[in-house]
PDB file of N, CA and C in Angstrom:
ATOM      1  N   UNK A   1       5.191   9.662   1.486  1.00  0.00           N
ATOM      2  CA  UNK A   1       4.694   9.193   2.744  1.00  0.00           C
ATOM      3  C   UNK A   1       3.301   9.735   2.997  1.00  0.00           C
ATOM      4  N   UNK A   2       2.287   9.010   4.174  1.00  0.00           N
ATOM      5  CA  UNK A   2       1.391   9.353   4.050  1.00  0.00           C
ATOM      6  C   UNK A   2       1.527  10.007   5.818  1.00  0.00           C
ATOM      7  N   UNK A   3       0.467  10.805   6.522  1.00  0.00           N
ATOM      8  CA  UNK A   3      -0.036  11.056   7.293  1.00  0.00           C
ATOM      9  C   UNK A   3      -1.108  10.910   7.507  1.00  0.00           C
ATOM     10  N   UNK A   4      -1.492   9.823   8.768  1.00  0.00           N
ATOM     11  CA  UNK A   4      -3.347   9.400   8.895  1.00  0.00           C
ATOM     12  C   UNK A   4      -3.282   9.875  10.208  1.00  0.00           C
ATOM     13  N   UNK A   5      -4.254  11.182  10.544  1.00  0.00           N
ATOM     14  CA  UNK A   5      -4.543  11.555  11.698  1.00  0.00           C
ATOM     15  C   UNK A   5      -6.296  11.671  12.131  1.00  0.00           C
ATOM     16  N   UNK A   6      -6.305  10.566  13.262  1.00  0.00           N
ATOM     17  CA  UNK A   6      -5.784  10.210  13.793  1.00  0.00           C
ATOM     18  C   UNK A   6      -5.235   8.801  13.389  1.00  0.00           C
ATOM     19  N   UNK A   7      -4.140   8.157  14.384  1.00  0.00           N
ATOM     20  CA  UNK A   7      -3.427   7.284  13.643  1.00  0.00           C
ATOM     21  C   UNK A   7      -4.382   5.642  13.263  1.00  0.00           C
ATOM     22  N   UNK A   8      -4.848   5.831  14.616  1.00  0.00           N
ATOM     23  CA  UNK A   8      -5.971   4.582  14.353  1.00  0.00           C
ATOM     24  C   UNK A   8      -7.551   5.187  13.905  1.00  0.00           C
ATOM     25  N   UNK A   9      -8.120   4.680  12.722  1.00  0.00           N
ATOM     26  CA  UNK A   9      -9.454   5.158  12.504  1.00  0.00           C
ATOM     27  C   UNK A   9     -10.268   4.111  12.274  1.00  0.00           C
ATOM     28  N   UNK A  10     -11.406   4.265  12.346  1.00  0.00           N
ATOM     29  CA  UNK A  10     -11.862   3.360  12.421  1.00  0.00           C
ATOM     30  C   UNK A  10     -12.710   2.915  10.661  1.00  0.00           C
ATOM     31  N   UNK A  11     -12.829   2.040  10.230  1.00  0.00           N
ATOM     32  CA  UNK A  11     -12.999   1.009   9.159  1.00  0.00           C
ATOM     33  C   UNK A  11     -11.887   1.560   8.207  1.00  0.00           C
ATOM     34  N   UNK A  12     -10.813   1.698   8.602  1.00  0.00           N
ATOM     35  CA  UNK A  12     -10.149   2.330   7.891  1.00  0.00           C
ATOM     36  C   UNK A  12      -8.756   1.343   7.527  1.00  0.00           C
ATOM     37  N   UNK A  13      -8.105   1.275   6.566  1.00  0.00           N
ATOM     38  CA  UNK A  13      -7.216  -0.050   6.226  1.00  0.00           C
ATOM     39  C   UNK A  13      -5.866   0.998   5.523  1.00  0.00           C
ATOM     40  N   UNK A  14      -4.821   1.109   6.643  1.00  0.00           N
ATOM     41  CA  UNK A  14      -3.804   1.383   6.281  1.00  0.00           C
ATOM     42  C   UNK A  14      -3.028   1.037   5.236  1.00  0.00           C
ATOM     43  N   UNK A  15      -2.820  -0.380   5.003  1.00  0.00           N
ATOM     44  CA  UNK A  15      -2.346  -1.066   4.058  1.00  0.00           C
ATOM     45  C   UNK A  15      -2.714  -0.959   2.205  1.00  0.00           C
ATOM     46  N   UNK A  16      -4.027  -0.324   2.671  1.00  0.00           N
ATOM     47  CA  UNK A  16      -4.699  -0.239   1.146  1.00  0.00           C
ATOM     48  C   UNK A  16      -4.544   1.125   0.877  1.00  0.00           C
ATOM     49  N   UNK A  17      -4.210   2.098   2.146  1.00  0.00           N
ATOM     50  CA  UNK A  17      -3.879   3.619   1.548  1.00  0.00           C
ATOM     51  C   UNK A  17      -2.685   3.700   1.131  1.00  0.00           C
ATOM     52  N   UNK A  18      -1.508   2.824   1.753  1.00  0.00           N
ATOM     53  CA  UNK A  18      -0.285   2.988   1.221  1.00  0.00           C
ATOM     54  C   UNK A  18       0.118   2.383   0.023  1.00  0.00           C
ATOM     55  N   UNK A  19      -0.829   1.380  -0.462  1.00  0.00           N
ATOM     56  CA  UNK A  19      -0.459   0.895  -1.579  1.00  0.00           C
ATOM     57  C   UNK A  19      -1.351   1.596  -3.034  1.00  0.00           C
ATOM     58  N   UNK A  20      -2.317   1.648  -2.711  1.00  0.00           N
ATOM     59  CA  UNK A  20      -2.835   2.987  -3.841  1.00  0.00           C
ATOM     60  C   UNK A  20      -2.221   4.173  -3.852  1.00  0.00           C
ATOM     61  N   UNK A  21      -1.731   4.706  -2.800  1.00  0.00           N
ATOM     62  CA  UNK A  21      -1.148   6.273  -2.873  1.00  0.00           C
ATOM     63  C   UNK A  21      -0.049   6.086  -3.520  1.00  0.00           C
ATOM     64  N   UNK A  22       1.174   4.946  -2.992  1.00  0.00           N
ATOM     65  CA  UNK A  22       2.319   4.442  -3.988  1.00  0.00           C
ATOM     66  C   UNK A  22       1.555   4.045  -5.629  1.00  0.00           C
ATOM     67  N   UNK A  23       0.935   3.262  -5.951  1.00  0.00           N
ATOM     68  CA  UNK A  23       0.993   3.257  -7.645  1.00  0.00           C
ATOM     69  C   UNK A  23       0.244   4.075  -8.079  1.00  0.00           C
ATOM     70  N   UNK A  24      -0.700   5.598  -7.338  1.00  0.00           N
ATOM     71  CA  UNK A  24      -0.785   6.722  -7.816  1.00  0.00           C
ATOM     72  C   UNK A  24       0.067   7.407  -8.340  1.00  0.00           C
ATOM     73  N   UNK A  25       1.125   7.254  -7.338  1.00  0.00           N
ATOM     74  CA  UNK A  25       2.520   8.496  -7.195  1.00  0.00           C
ATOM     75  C   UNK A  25       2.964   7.711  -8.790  1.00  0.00           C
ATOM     76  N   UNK A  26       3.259   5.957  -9.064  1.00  0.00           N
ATOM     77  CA  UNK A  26       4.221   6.100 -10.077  1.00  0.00           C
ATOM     78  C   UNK A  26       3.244   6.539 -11.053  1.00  0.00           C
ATOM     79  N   UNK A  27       2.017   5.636 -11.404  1.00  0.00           N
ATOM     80  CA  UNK A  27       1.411   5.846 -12.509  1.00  0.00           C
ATOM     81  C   UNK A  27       1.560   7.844 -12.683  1.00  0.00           C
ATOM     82  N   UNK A  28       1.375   8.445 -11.994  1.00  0.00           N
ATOM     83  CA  UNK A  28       1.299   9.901 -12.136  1.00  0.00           C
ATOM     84  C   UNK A  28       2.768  10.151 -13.170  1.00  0.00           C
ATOM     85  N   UNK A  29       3.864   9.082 -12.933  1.00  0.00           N
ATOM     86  CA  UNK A  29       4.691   9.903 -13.265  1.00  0.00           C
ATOM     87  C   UNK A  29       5.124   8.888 -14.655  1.00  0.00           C
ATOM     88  N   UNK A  30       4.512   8.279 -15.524  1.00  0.00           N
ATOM     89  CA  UNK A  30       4.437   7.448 -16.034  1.00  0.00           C
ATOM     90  C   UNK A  30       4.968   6.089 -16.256  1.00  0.00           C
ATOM     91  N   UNK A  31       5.131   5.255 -14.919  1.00  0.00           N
ATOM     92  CA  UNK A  31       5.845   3.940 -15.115  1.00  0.00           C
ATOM     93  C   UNK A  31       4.627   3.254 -15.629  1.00  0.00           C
ATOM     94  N   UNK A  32       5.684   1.874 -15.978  1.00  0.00           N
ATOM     95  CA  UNK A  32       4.482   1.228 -16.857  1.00  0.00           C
ATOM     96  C   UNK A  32       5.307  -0.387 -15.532  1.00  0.00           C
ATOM     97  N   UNK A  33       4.257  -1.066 -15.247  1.00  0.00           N
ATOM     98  CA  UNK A  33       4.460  -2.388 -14.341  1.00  0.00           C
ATOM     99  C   UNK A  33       5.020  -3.626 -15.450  1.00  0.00           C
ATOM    100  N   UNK A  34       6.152  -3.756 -14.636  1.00  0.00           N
ATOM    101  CA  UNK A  34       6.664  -5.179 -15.249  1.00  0.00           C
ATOM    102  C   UNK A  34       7.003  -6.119 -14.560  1.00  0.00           C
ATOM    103  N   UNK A  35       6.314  -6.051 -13.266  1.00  0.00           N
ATOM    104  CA  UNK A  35       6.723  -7.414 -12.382  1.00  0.00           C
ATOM    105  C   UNK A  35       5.357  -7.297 -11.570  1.00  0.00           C
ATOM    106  N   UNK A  36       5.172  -7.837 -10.830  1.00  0.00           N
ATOM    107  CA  UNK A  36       4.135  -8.929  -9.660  1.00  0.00           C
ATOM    108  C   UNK A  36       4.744  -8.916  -8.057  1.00  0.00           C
ATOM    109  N   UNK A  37       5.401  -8.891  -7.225  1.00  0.00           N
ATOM    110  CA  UNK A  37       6.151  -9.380  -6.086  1.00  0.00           C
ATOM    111  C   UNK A  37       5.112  -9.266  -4.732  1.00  0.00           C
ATOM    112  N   UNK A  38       4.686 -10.799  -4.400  1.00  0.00           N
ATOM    113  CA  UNK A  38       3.633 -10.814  -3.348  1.00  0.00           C
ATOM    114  C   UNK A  38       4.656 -11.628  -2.385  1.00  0.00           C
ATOM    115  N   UNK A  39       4.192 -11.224  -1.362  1.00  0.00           N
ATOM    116  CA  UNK A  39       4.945 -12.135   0.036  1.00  0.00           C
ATOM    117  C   UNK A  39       4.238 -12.698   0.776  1.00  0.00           C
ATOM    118  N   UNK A  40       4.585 -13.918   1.356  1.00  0.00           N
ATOM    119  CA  UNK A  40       3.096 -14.366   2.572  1.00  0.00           C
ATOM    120  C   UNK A  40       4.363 -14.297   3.936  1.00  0.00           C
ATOM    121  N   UNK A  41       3.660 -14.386   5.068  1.00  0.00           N
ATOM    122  CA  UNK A  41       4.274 -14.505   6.231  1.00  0.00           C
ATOM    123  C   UNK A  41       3.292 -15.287   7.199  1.00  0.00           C
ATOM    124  N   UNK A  42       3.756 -16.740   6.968  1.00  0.00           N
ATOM    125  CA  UNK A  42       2.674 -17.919   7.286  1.00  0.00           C
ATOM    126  C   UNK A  42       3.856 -18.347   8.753  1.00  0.00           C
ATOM    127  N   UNK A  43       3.077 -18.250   9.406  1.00  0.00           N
ATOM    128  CA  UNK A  43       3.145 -19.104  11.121  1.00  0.00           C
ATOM    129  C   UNK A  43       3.453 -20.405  11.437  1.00  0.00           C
ATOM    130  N   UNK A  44       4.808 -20.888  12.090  1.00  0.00           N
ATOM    131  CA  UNK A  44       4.650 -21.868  12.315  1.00  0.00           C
ATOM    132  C   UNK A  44       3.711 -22.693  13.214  1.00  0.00           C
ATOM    133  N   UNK A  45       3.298 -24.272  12.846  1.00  0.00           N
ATOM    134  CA  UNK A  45       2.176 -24.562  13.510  1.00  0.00           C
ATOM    135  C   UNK A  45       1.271 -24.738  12.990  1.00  0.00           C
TER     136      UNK A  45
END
């Protein structure tokens, strides 16, 4: 898990710290990627 204090910063993109800090953590521990899994969450309308 991460801790960003303070919680809102500014030019700052939560989404991109949690997802580099996660495939830091595996690559650190040597996984190797064998899948892709993207999601959209599109609006009706």
């Amino acid at each position: 898990g991460f801790i960003v204090s303070p919680w809102k910063y500014p030019g700052g993109n939560v989404g991109k710290l949690s997802i580099c800090g996660t495939v830091n953590d595996l690559s650190c521990m040597g996984a190797r990627p064998k899948y892709l899994t993207c999601a959209f969450q599109i609006e009706e309308g």
